[in-house]
C-alpha atoms as a PDB file:
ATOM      1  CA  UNK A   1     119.094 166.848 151.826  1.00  0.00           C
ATOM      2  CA  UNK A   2     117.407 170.062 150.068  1.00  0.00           C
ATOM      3  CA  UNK A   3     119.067 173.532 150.647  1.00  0.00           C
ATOM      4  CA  UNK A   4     116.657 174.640 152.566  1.00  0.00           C
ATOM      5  CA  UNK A   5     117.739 171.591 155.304  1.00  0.00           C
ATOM      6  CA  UNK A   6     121.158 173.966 155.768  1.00  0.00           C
ATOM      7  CA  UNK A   7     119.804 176.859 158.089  1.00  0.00           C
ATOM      8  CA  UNK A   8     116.896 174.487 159.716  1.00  0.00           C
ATOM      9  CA  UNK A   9     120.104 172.067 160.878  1.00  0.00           C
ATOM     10  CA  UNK A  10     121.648 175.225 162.051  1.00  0.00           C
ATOM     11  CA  UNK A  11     118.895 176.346 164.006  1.00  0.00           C
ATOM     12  CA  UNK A  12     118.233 172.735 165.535  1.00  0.00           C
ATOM     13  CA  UNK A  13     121.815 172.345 166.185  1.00  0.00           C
ATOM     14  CA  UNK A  14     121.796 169.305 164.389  1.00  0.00           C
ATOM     15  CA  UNK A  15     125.435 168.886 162.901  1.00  0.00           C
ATOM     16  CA  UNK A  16     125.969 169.039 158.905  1.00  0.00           C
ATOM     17  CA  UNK A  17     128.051 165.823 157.162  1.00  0.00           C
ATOM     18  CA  UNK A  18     129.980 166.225 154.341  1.00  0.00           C
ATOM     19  CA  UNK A  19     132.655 163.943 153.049  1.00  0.00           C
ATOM     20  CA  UNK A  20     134.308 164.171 149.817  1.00  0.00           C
ATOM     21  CA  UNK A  21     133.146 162.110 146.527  1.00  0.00           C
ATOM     22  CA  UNK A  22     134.672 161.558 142.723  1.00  0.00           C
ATOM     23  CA  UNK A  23     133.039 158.735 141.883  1.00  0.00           C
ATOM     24  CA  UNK A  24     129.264 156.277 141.284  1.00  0.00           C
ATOM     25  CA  UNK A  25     130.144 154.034 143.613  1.00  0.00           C
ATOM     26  CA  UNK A  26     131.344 155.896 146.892  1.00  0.00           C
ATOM     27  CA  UNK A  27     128.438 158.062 146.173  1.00  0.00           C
ATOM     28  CA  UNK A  28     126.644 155.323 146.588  1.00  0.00           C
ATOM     29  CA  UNK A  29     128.413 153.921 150.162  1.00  0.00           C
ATOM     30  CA  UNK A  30     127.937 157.545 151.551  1.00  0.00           C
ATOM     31  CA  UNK A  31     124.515 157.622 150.419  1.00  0.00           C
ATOM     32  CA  UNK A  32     123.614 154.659 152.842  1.00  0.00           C
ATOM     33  CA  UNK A  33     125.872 155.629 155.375  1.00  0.00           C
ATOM     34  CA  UNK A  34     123.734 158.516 155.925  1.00  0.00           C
ATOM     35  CA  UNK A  35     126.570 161.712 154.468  1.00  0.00           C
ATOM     36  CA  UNK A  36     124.323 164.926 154.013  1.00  0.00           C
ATOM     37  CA  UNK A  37     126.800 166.159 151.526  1.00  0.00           C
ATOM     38  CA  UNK A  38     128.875 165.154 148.925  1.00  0.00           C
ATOM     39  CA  UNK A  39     131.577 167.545 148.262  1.00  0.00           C
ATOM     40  CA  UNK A  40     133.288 167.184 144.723  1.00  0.00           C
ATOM     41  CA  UNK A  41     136.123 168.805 145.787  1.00  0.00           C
ATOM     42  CA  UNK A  42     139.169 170.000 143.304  1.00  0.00           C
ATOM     43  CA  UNK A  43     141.049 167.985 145.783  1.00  0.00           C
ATOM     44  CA  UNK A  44     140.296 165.329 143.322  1.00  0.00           C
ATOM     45  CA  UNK A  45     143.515 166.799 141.617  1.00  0.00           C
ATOM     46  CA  UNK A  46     145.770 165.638 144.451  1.00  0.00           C
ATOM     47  CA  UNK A  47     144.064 162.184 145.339  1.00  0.00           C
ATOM     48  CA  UNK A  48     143.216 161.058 141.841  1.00  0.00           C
ATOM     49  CA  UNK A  49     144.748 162.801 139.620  1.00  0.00           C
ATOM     50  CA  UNK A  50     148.807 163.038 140.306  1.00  0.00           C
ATOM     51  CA  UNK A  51     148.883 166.787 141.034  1.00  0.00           C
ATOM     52  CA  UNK A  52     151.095 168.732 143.789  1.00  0.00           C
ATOM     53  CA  UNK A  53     148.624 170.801 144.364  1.00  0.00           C
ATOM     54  CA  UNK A  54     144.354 171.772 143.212  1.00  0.00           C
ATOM     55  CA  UNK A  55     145.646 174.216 141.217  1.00  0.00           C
ATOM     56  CA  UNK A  56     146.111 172.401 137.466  1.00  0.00           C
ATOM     57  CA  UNK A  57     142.142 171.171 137.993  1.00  0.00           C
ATOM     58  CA  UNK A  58     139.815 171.844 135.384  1.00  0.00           C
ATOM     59  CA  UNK A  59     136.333 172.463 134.876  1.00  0.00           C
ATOM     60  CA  UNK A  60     135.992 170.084 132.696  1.00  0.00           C
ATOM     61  CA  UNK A  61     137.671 167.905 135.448  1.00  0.00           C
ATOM     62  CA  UNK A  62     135.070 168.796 137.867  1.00  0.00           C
ATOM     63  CA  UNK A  63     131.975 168.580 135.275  1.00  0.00           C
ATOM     64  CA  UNK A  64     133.252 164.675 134.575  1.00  0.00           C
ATOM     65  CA  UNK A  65     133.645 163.579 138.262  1.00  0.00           C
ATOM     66  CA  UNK A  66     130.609 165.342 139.396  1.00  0.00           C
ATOM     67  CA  UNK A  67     128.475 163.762 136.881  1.00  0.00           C
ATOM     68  CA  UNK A  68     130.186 160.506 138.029  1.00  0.00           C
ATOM     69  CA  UNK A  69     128.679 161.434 141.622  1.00  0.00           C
ATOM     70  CA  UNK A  70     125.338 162.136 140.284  1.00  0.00           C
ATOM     71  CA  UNK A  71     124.376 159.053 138.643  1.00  0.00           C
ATOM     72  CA  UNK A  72     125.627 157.005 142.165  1.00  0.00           C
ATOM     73  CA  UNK A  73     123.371 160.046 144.418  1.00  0.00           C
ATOM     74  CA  UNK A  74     120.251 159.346 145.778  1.00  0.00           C
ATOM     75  CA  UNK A  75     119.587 161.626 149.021  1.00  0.00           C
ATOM     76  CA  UNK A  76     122.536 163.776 149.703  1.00  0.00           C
ATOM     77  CA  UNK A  77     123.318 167.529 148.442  1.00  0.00           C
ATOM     78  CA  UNK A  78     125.757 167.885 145.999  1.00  0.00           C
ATOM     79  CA  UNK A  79     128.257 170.315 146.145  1.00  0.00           C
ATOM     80  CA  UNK A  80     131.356 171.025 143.654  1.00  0.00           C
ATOM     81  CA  UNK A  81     134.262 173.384 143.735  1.00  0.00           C
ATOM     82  CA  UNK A  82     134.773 175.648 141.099  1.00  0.00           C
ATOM     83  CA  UNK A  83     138.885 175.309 140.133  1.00  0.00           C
ATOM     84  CA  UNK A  84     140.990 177.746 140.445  1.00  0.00           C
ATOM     85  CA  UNK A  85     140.263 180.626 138.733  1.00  0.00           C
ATOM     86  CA  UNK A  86     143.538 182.360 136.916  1.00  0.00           C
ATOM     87  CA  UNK A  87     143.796 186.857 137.842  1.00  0.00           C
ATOM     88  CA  UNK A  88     143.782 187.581 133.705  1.00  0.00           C
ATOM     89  CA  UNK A  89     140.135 185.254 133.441  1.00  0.00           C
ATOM     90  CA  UNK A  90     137.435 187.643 133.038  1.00  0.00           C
ATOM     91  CA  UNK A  91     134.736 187.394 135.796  1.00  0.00           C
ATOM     92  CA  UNK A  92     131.905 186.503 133.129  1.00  0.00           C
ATOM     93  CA  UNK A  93     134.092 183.303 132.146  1.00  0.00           C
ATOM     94  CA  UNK A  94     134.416 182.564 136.000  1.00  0.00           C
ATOM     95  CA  UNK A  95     130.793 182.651 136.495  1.00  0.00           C
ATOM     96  CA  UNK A  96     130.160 180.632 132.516  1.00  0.00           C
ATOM     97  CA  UNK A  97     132.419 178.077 134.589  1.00  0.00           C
ATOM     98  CA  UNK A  98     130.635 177.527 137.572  1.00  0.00           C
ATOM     99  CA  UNK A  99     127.205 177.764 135.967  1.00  0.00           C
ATOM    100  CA  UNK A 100     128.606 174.646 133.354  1.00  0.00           C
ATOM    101  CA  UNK A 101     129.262 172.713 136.717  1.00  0.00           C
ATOM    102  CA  UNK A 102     125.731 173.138 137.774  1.00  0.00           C
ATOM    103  CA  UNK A 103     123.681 172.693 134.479  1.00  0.00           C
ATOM    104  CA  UNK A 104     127.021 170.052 132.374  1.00  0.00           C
ATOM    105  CA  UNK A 105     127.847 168.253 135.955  1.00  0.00           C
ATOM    106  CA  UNK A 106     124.533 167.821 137.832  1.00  0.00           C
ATOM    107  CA  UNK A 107     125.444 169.776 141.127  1.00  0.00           C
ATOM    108  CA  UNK A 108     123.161 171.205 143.592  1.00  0.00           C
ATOM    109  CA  UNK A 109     125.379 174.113 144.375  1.00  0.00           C
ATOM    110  CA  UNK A 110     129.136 175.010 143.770  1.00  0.00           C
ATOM    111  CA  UNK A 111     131.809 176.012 145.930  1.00  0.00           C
ATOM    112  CA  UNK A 112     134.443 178.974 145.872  1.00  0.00           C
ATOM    113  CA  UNK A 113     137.601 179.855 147.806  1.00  0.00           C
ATOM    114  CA  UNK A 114     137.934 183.243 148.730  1.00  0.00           C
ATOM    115  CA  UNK A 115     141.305 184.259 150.550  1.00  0.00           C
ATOM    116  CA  UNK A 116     141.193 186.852 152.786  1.00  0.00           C
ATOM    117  CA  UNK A 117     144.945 185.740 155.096  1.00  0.00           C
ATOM    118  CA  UNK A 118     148.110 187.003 154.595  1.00  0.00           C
ATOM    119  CA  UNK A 119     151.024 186.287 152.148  1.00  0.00           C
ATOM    120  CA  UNK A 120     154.402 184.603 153.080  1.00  0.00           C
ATOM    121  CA  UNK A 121     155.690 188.280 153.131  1.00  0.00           C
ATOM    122  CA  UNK A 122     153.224 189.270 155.291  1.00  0.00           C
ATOM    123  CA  UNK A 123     151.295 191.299 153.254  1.00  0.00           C
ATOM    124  CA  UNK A 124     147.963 190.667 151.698  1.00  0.00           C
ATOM    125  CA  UNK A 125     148.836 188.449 149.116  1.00  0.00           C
ATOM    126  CA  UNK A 126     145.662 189.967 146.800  1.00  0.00           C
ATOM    127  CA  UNK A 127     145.169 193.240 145.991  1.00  0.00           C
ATOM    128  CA  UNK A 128     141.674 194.588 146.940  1.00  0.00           C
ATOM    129  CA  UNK A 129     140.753 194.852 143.391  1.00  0.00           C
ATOM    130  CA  UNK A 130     141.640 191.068 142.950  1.00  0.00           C
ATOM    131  CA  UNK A 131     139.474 190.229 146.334  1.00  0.00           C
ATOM    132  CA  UNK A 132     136.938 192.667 145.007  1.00  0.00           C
ATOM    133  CA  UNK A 133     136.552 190.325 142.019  1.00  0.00           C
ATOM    134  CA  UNK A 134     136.112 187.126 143.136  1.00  0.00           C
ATOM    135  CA  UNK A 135     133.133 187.881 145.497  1.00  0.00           C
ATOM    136  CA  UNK A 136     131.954 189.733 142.301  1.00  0.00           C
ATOM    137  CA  UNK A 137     131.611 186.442 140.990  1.00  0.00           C
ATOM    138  CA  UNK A 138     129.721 184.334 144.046  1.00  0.00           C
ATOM    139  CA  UNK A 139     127.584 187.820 143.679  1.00  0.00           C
ATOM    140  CA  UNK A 140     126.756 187.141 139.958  1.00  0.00           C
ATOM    141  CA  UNK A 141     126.739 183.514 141.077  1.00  0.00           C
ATOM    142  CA  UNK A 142     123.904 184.307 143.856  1.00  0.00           C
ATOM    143  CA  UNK A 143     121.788 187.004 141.593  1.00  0.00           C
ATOM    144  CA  UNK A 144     121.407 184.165 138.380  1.00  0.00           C
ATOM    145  CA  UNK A 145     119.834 181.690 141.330  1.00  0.00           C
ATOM    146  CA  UNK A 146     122.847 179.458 141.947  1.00  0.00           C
ATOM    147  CA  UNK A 147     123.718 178.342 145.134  1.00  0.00           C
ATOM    148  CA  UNK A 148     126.916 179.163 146.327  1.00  0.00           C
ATOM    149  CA  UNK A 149     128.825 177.672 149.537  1.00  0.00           C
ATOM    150  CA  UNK A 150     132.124 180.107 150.529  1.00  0.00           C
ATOM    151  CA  UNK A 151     135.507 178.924 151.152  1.00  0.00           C
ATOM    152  CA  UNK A 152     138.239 180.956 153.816  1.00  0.00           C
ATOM    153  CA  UNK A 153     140.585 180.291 156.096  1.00  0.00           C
ATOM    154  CA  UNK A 154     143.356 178.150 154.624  1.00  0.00           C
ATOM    155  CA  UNK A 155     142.547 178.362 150.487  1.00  0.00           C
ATOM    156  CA  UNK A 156     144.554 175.264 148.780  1.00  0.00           C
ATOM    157  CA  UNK A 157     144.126 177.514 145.480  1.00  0.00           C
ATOM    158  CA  UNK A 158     146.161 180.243 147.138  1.00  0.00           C
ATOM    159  CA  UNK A 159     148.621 178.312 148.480  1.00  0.00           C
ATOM    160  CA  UNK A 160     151.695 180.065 146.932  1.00  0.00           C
ATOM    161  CA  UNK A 161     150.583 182.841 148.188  1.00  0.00           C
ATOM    162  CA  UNK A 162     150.352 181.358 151.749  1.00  0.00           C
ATOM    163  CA  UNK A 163     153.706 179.942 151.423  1.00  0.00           C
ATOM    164  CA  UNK A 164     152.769 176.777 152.359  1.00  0.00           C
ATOM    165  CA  UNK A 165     149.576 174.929 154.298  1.00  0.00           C
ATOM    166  CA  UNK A 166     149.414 177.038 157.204  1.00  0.00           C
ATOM    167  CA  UNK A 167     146.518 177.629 160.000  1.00  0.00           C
ATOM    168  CA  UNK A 168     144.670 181.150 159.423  1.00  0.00           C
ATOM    169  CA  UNK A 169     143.601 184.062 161.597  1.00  0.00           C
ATOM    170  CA  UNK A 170     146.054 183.614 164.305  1.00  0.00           C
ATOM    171  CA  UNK A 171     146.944 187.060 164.310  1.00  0.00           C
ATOM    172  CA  UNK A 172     144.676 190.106 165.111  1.00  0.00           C
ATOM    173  CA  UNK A 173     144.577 191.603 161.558  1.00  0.00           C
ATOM    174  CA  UNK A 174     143.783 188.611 159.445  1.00  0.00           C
ATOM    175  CA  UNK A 175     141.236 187.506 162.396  1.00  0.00           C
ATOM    176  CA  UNK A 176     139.351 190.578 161.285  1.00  0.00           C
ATOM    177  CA  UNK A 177     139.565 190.181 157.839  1.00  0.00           C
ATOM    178  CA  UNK A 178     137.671 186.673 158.016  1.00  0.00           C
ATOM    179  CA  UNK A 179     135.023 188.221 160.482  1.00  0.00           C
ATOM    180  CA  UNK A 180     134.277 190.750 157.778  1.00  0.00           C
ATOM    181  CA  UNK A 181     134.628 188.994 155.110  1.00  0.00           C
ATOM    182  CA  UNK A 182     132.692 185.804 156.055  1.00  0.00           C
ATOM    183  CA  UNK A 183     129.570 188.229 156.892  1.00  0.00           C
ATOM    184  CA  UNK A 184     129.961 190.059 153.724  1.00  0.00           C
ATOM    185  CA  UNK A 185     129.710 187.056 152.187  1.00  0.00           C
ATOM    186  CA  UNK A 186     126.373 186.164 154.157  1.00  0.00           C
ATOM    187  CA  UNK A 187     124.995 189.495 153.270  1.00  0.00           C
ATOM    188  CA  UNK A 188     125.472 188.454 149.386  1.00  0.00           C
ATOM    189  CA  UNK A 189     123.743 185.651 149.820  1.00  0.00           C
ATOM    190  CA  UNK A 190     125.819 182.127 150.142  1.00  0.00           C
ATOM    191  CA  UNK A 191     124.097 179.083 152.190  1.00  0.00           C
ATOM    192  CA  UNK A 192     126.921 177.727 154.035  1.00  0.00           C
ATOM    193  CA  UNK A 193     130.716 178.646 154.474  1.00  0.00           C
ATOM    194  CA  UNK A 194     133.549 175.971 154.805  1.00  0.00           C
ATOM    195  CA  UNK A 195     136.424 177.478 157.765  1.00  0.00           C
ATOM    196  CA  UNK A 196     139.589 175.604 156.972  1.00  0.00           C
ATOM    197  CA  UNK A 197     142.457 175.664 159.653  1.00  0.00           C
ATOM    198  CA  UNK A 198     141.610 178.577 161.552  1.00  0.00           C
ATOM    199  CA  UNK A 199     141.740 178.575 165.344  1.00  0.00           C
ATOM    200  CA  UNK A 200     138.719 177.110 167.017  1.00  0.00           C
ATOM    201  CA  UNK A 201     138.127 180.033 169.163  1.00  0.00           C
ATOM    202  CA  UNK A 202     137.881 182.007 165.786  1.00  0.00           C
ATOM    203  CA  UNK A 203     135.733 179.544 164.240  1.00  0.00           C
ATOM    204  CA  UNK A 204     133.101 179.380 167.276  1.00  0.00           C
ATOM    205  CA  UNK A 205     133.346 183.494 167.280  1.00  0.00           C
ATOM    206  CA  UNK A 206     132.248 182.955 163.520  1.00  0.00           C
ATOM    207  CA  UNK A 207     129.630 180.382 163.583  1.00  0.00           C
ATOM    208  CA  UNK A 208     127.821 182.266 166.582  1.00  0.00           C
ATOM    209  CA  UNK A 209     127.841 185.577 164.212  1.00  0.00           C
ATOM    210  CA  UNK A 210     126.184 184.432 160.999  1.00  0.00           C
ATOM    211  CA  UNK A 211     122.367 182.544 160.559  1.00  0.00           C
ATOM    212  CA  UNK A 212     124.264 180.260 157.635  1.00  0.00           C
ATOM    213  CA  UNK A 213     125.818 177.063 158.752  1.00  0.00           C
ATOM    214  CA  UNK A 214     129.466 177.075 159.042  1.00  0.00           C
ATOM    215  CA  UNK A 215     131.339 173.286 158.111  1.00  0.00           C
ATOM    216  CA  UNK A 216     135.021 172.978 159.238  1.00  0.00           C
ATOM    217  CA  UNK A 217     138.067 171.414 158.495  1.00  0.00           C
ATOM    218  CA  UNK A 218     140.321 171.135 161.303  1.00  0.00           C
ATOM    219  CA  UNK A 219     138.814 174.608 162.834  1.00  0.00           C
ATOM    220  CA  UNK A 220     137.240 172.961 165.866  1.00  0.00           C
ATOM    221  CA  UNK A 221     133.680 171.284 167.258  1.00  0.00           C
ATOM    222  CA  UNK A 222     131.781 174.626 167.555  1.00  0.00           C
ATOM    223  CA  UNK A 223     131.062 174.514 163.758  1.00  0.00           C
ATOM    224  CA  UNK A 224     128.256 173.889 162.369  1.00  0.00           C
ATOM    225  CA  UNK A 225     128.694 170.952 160.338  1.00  0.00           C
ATOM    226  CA  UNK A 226     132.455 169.171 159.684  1.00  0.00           C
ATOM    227  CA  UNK A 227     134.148 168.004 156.350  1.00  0.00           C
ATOM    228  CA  UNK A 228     137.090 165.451 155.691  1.00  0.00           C
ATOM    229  CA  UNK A 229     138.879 163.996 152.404  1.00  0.00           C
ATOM    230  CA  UNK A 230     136.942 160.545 152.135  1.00  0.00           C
ATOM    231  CA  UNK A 231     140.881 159.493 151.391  1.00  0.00           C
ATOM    232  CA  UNK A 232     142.245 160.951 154.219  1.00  0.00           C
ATOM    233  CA  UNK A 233     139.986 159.211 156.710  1.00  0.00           C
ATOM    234  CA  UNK A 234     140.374 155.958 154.813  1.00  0.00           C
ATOM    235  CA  UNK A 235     144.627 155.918 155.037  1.00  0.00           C
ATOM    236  CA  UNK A 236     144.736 155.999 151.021  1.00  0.00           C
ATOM    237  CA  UNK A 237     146.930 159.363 151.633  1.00  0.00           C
ATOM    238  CA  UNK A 238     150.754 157.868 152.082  1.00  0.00           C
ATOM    239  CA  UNK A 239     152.319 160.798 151.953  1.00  0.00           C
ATOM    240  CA  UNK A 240     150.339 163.785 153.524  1.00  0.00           C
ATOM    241  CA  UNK A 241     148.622 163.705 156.772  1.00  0.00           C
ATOM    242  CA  UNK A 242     147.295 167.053 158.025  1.00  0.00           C
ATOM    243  CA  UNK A 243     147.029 166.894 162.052  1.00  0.00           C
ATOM    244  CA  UNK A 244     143.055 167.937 161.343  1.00  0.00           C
ATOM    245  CA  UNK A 245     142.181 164.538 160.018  1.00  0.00           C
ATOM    246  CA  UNK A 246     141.104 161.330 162.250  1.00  0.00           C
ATOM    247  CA  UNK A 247     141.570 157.819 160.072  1.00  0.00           C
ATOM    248  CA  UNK A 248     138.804 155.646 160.950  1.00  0.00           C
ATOM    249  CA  UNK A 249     140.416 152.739 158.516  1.00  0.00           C
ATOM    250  CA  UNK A 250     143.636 151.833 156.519  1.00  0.00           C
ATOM    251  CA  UNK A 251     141.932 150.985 153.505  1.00  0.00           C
ATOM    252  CA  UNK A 252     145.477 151.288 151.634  1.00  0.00           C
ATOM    253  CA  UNK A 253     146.884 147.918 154.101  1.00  0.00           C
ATOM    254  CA  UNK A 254     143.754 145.725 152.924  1.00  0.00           C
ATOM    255  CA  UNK A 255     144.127 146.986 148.901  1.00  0.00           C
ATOM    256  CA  UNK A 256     147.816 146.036 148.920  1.00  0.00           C
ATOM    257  CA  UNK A 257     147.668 142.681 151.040  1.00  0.00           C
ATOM    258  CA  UNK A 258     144.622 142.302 148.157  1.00  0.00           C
ATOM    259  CA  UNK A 259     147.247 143.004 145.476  1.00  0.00           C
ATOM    260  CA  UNK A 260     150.085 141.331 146.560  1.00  0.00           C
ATOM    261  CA  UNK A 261     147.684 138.219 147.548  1.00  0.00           C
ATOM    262  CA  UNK A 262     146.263 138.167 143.782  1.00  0.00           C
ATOM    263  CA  UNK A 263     149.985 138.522 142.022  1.00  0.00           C
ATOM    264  CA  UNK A 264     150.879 135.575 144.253  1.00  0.00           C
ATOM    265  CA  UNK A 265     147.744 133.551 143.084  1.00  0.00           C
ATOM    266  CA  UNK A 266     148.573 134.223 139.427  1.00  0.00           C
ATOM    267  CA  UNK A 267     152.041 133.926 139.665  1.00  0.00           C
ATOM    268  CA  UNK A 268     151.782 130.167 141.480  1.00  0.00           C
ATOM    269  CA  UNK A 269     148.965 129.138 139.167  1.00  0.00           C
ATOM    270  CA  UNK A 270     146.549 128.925 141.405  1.00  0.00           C
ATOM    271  CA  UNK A 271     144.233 131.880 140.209  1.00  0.00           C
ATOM    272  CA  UNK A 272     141.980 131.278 138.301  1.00  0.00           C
ATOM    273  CA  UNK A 273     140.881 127.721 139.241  1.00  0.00           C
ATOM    274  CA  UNK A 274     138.123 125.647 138.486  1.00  0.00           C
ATOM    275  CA  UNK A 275     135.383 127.511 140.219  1.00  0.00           C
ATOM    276  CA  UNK A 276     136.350 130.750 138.225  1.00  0.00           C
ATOM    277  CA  UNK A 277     136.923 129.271 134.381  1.00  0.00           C
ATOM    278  CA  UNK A 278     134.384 128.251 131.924  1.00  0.00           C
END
């Protein structure tokens, strides 16, 4: 898939895949199961790497599992977050970043969360200087030629500031604030936009307003495209299961009766036999 595939699709109605990817080999399974787009997401920090949350991922986290993805990619579009991005980091390291995950990391285009909801106080949990800033940096992002997919709705990297994982836009004033800031983010320039829990009503409102292709994640049908966490779908995730995701296999029953089956082998002396020793 090229970048220029995202608005045709649109236009033909012809839905966008995307399924998160950390490593060679499931790039290589999604490649021949026909994904259009492998997302490195900074989830990686919560599935792989231990973390309560995406916020402790790195860049050089994302450069090293990204490159991982490259070398197993063959036809699909290649898309990585950029990590969480601190208020005191200048916007010229931001941007350094997400350029190093593009030229370091071998992405076709990176991805950035920009919250526009409220706090758990109510208020705008951003200042309009800090909001300001980070499209400042998909702007920078856009004007040096990289290809930039936005991020609203629910933002996992603001999720102290949301109090918790909670659906979006439900009421009238933050409802707005994605409607304006989703097309200001067209206007700058971005090739897609991921909606992440919003209502679906909100999300079709959305995806009939802008000419870029919208991809959700538990914000209805009426997008244009639709991404899951390649863990969530496969039942690796014990312990968090957002009502958004649909398991199509419990990978995590077959890799512990595998487990158990091998200890038992070992343990009984029957593993490894005579077919498996030199």
């Amino acid at each position: 898939m090229k970048i220029r595939d995202f608005k045709s699709f649109k236009r033909a109605k012809r839905k966008i895949t995307v399924l998160t990817c950390y490593d060679h080999e499931t790039a290589r399974i999604h490649n021949e199961a026909g994904v259009d787009v492998l997302l490195v997401g900074d989830t990686v920090g919560m599935v792989k790497l231990g973390y309560d949350s995406t916020i402790p991922v790195t860049v050089d986290d994302m450069i090293l599992f990204t490159k991982a993805v490259k070398r197993g990619n063959t036809n699909a579009f290649i898309v990585a977050d950029v990590p969480f991005i601190p208020k005191k980091k200048h916007n010229k390291a931001a941007v350094k970043d997400a350029k190093r995950i593009i030229s370091e990391g071998g992405a076709d285009a990176v991805k950035i969360e920009v919250f526009c909801g409220r706090s758990q106080s109510g208020k705008n949990a951003l200042s309009p200087k800090d909001r300001v800033d980070s499209i400042k940096i998909i702007k920078d992002l856009v004007k040096s030629g990289i290809n930039v997919m936005g991020h609203v709705g629910l933002t996992p990297q603001y999720i102290k500031e949301m109090g918790g994982y909670k659906v979006q836009g439900k009421d009238i004033e933050t409802a707005q604030s994605l409607l304006e800031t989703v097309k200001e983010l067209e206007n700058i320039g971005i090739f897609s936009i991921v909606l992440e829990c919003i209502p679906a009503s909100l999300a079709a409102e959305i995806t009939d307003g802008l000419s870029i292709p919208t991809i959700g994640i538990g914000a209805g049908r009426e997008c244009d495209g639709q991404v899951l966490v390649i863990d969530d779908i496969l039942g690796l995730c014990s312990n968090l299961k957002p009502r958004f995701v649909k398991q199509y296999a419990d990978v995590r029953k077959i890799i512990l009766r595998a487990a158990k089956n091998y200890c038992a082998d070992v343990r009984r002396r029957v593993f490894p036999g005579k077919k498996h020793s030199f």
